[in-house]
Structures are given as structure tokens and as C-alpha cells.
Protein backbone atom coordinates (compact mmCIF):
# COMPACT_ATOMS: atom_id res chain seq x y z
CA UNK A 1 -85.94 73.85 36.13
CA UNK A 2 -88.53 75.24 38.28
CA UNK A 3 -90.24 77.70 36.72
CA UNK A 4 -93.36 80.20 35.95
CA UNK A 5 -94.40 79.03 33.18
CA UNK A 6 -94.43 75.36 34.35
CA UNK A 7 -96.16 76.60 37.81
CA UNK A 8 -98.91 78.40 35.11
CA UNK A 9 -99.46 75.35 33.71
CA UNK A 10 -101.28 73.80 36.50
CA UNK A 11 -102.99 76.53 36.99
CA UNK A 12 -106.31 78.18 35.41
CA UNK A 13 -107.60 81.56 34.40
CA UNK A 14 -110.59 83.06 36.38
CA UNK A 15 -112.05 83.34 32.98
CA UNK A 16 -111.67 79.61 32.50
CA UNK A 17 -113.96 78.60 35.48
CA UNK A 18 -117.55 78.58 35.04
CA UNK A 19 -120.51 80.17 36.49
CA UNK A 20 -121.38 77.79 39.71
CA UNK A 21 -117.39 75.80 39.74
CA UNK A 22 -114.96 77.03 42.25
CA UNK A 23 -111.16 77.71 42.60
CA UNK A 24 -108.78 77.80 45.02
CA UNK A 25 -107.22 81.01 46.36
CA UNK A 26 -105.68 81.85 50.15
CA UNK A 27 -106.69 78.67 50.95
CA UNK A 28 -110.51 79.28 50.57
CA UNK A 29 -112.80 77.92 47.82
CA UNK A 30 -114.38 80.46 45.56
CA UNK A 31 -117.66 80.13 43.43
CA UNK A 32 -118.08 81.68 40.46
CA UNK A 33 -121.61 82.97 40.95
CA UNK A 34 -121.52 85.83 38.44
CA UNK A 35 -119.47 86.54 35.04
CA UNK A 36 -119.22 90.45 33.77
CA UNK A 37 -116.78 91.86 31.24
CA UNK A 38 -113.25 90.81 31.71
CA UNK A 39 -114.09 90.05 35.41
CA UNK A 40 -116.08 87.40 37.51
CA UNK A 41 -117.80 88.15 40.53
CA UNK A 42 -116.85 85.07 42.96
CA UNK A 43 -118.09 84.12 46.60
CA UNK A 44 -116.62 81.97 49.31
CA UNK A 45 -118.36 78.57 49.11
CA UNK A 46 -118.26 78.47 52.71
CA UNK A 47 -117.97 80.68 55.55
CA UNK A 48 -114.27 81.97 56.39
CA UNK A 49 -114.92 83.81 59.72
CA UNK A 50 -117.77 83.87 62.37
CA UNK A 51 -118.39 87.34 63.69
CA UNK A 52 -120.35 90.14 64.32
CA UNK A 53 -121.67 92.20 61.70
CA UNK A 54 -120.83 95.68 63.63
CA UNK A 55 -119.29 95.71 67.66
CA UNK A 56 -121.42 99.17 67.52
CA UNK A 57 -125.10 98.04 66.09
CA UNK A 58 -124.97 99.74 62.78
CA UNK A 59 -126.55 97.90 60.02
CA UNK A 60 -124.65 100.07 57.48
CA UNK A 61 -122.11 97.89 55.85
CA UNK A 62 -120.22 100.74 55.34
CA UNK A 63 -119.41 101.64 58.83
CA UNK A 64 -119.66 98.37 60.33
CA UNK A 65 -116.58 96.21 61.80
CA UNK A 66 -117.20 93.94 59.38
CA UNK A 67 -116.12 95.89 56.59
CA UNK A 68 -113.47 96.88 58.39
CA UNK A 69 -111.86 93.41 58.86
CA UNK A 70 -112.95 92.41 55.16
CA UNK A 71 -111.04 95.39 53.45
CA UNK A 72 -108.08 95.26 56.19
CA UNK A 73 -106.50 92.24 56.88
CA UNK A 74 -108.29 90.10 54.93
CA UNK A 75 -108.16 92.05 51.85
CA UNK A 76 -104.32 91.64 52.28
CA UNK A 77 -104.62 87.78 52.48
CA UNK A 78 -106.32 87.57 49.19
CA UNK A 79 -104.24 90.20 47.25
CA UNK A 80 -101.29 88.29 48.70
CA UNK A 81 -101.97 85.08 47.28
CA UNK A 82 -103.87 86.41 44.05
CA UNK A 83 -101.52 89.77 43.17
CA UNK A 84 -102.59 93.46 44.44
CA UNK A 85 -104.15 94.16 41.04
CA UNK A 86 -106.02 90.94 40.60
CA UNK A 87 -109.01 92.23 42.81
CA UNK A 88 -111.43 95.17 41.22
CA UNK A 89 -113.68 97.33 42.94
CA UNK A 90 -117.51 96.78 42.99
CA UNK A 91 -120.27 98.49 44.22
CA UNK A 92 -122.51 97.23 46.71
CA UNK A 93 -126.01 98.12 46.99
CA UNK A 94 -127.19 99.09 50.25
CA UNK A 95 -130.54 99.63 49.74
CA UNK A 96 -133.01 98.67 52.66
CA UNK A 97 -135.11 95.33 52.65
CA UNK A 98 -138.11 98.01 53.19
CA UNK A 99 -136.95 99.86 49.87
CA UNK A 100 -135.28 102.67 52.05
CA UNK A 101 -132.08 104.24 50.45
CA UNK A 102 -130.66 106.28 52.96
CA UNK A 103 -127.53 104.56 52.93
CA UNK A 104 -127.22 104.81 49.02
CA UNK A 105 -124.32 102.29 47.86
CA UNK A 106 -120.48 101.24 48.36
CA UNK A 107 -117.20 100.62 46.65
CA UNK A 108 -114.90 98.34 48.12
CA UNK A 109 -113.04 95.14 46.97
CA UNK A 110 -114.27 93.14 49.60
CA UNK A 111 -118.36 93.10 49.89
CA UNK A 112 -120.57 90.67 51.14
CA UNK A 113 -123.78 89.83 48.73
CA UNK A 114 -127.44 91.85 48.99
CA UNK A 115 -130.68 90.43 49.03
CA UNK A 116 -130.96 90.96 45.19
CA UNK A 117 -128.02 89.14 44.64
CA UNK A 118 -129.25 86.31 46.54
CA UNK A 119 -132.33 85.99 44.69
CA UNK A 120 -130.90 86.23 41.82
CA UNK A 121 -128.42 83.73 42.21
CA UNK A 122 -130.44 81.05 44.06
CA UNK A 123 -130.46 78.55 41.99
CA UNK A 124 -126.59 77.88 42.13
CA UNK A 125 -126.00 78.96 46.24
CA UNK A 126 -127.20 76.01 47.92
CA UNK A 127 -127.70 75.89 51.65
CA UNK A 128 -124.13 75.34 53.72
CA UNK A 129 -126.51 74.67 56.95
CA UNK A 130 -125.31 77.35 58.70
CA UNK A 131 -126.50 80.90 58.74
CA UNK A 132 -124.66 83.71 57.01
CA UNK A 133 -124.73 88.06 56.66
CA UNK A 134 -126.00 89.60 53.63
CA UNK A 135 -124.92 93.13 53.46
CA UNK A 136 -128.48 94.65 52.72
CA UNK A 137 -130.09 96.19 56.25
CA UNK A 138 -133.88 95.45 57.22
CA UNK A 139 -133.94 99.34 57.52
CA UNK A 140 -131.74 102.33 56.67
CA UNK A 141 -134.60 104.89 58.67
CA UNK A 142 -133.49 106.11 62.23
CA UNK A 143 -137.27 105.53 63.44
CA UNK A 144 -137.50 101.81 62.30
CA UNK A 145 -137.26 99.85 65.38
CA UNK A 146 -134.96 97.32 63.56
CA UNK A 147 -132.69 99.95 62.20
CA UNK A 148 -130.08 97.49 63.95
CA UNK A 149 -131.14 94.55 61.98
CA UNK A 150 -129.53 92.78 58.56
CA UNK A 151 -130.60 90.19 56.52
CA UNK A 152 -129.08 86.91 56.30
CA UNK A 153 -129.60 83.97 55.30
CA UNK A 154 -130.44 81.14 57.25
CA UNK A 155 -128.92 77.46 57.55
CA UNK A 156 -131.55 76.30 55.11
CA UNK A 157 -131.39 78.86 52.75
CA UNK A 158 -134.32 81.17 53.43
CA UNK A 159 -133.85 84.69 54.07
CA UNK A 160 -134.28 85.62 57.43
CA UNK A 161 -132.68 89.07 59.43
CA UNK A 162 -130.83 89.18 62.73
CA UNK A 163 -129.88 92.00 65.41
CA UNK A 164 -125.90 93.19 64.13
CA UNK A 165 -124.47 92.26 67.12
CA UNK A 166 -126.21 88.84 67.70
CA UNK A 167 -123.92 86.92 70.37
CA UNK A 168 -123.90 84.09 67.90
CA UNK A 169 -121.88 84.98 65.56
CA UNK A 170 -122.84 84.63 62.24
CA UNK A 171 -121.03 83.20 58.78
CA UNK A 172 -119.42 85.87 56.96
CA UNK A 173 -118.71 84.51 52.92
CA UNK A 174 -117.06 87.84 51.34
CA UNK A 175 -117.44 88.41 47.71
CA UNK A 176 -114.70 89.51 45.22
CA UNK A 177 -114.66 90.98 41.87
CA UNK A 178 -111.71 89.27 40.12
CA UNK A 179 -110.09 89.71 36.85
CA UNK A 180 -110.66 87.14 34.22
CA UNK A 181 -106.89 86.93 33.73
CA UNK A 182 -105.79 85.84 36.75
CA UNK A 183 -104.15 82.13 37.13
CA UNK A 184 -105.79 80.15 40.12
CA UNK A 185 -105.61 76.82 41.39
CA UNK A 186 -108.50 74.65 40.81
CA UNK A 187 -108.21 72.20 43.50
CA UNK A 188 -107.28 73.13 46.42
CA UNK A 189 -104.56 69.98 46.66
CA UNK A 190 -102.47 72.32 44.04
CA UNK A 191 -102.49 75.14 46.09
CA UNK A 192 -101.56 73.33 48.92
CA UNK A 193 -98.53 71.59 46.91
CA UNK A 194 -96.94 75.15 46.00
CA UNK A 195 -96.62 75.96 49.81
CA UNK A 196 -95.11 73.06 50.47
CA UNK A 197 -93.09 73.17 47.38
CA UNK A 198 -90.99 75.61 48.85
CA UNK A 199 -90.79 74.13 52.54
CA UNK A 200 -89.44 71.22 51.26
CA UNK A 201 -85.53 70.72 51.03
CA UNK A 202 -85.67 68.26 48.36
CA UNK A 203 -87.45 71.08 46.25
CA UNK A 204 -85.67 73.76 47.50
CA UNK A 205 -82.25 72.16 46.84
CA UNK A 206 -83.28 71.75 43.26
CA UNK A 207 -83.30 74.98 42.43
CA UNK A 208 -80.19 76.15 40.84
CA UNK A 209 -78.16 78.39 43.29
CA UNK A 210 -80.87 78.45 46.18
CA UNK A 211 -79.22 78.79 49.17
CA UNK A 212 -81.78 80.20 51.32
CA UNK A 213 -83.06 76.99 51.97
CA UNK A 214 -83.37 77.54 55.78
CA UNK A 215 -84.63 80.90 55.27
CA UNK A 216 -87.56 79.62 53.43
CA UNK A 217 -88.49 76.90 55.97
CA UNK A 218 -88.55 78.96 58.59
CA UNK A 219 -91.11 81.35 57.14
CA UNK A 220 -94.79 81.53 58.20
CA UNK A 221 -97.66 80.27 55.47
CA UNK A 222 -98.22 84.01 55.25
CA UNK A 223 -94.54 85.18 54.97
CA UNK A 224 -94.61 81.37 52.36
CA UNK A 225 -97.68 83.23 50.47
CA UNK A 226 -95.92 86.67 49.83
CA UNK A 227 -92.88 85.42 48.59
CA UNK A 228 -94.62 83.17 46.30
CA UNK A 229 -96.89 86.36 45.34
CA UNK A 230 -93.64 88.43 44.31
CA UNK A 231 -91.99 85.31 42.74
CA UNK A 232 -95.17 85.29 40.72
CA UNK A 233 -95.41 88.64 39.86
CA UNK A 234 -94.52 89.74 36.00
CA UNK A 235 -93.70 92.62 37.82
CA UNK A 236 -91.31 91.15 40.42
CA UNK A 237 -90.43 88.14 38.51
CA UNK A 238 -86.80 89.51 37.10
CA UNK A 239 -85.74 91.12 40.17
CA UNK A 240 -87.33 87.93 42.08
CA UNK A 241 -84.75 85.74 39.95
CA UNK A 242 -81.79 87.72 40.31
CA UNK A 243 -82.12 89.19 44.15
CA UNK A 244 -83.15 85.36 45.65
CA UNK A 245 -81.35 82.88 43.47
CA UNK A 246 -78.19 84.56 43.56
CA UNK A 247 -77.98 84.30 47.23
CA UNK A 248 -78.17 87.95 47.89
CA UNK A 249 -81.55 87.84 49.61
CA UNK A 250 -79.69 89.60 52.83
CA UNK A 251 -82.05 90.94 55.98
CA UNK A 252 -83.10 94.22 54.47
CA UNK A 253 -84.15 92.63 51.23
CA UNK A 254 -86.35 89.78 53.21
CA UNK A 255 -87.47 92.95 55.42
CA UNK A 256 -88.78 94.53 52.47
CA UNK A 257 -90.71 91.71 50.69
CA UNK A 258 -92.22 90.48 53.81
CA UNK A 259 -93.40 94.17 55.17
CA UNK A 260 -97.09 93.78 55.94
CA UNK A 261 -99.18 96.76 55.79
CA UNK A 262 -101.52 98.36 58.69
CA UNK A 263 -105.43 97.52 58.85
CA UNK A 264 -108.17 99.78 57.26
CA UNK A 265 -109.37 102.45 59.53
């Protein structure tokens, strides 16, 4: 019988994975670069976008595009395929590289990593020879003639800064703070093999009374992801079970659990 607890059991906690090992999540590897209490602070291993860091030339994370896109749409990505409460706040520091604090700090759930947190986690973020954003600014001061400068760093690892709208785009590797108790895939073959677990028919015609077969396959992987969030849900689990599988899963319901929400302003 296809179940949770059988789906679970390929799966891992957050807590489970190491400092420096990675998971799977939205189709995106995730390092484990920091571990705090009951959460772990986790990084893209790679770049997921190339873009500028703000269309306007701040170098204030908090205003910038940037944030904008990482706390909009792609914060919906992530709480789709890991569960709206999986992802915590954290602060981020936005302290100048020249020790200026005008811009004092910033809470989001979707952050990018400072120049302290760089340095301090070195010896486990290897070079991905490409360059990336940091979120810490050269400058915060109006009068610094590269008050439209951030840090990044470069394809070889050193920390170098660049102009916020540089016309070559730059890596963007967003950092999350994640519960410990949240189940994640970790290889990214398994996360893979859910999606396609339910476009299959052979899979999808084993499950007792499933008759939305064709529904399901012709679903986008982010329409596949959110039903696979709420079937995964303690919270939606019941009414997952008795709305789908009995065939009752009529336009308004389908409307409902595959409603997408509108971008951060």
C-alpha cells in the first residue's frame, strides 16, 4: 500500500545530516554548513540562479531585487517541497566590509551568507569555479564611492566585491534555516523517483481507488510538488486520503490545493 510512513522511510531528518553532507530538496542540493538548536543552517552547494544583486544599485540586501525573488517565488518553491513551517527565520547581518552599520541587520527565511559566515565556514565551502553574492556590502555610507558594491566570492574562492548590477550576472546560493525535524531526501535520485512516482500509471493504478490518474499526469513538476507537499502534510494527510482517493478530487478542490500565492513586494 503506498504510504507515508513507507515514503519516510527513505527519507532522512535534517538533524540526521551532518555538518559539510548535503540533501536533496526542490531539486537543489543543500549543505549543511552550520548546526544550531533544533535547526541547521544549510546552503545551496551550487548556484540556483544567475542575476543581479539589485536592478536599482543598492547594496542593501534588504531592498535589493534579490531579496525580493529569494523570499517571493523562490521561497514558495522550497516551502512547497519541504512544508510552509519547515523553514525558520534568521537574521542576517548586514554590517559593512568597512565595519559600517548603517544598514543594521535582517530577518527573512531566505538570506544569502556574509563575509563572517564565509570565513568562518571556509574550510567546508570549497570553490564551485564560478563567482557568487555574499549579502554583506563593501559600504553602507552614502559618501563611499562603492556604496554600490557587495562582496562575493570569486570562482576560486577568495573574496573579492563587484558593482550590484554587474552585467554578468553573478551566482546566487541562498541559505535556509531548517528545522531539524524535517524528512529530506538524501540523494537526489529519491527525490526524483517520488515525482515520477506519481506520473507513472503503473504507480498510480496501484493505489487503491485512484482514479485521477490522468489528472495527475497532466500536472506540472510544480503543481506534482504541491500535491505531494499536502499529501505529506500531518496536517493535510487525513483530508489528503479521503478528498483524493475517494475520487472526489472535483475542479474546485484541485483549484484550491494548487492556488499559488503572489510574489513579495
Amino acid at each position: 500500500m503506498w504510504r507515508r510512513d513507507v515514503e519516510e522511510q527513505r527519507m532522512k531528518k535534517v538533524k540526521e545530516i551532518e555538518r559539510g553532507k548535503t540533501f536533496w530538496a526542490a531539486g537543489i542540493e543543500w549543505m549543511v554548513y552550520e548546526k544550531s538548536i533544533g535547526t541547521s543552517y544549510v546552503i545551496s552547494n551550487r548556484p540556483v540562479e544567475y542575476m543581479e544583486f539589485d536592478v536599482d544599485g543598492s547594496n542593501n540586501f534588504e531592498k535589493s531585487s534579490l531579496r525580493q525573488y529569494l523570499n517571493g517565488a523562490f521561497l514558495r518553491k522550497m516551502e512547497i517541497s519541504l512544508g510552509s513551517g519547515a523553514l525558520k527565520q534568521h537574521i542576517i547581518d548586514l554590517t559593512g566590509d568597512d565595519g559600517t552599520t548603517r544598514y543594521g541587520s535582517y530577518i527573512a527565511k531566505v538570506g544569502l551568507l556574509t563575509h563572517e559566515d564565509y570565513i568562518r565556514n571556509r574550510g567546508i565551502l570549497k570553490p564551485v569555479a564560478e563567482s557568487w553574492w555574499l549579502a554583506t556590502p563593501y559600504s553602507t555610507e552614502l559618501e563611499n564611492e562603492r556604496n554600490d558594491h557587495v562582496c562575493t566570492v570569486t570562482w576560486n574562492g577568495t573574496i573579492s566585491e563587484k558593482l550590484v548590477y554587474d552585467l554578468n550576472s553573478l551566482g546566487v546560493r541562498p541559505t535556509l534555516l531548517v528545522d531539524d525535524e524535517t524528512f529530506v531526501y538524501e540523494y537526489e535520485d529519491e527525490e526524483k523517483r517520488r515525482i515520477e512516482s506519481l506520473k507513472s500509471k503503473k504507480n498510480v493504478g496501484s493505489c487503491p481507488k485512484m482514479n485521477n490518474g490522468d489528472k495527475i499526469r497532466s500536472l506540472s513538476d510544480e503543481e506534482l510538488a504541491k500535491l505531494l507537499a499536502a499529501w505529506s502534510s500531518p496536517a493535510t494527510h487525513k483530508e489528503f486520503w479521503n478528498v483524493f482517493l475517494e475520487n472526489k478530487a472535483d475542479d474546485i478542490w484541485w483549484e484550491v490545493l494548487l492556488k499559488g500565492e503572489d510574489e513579495d513586494d
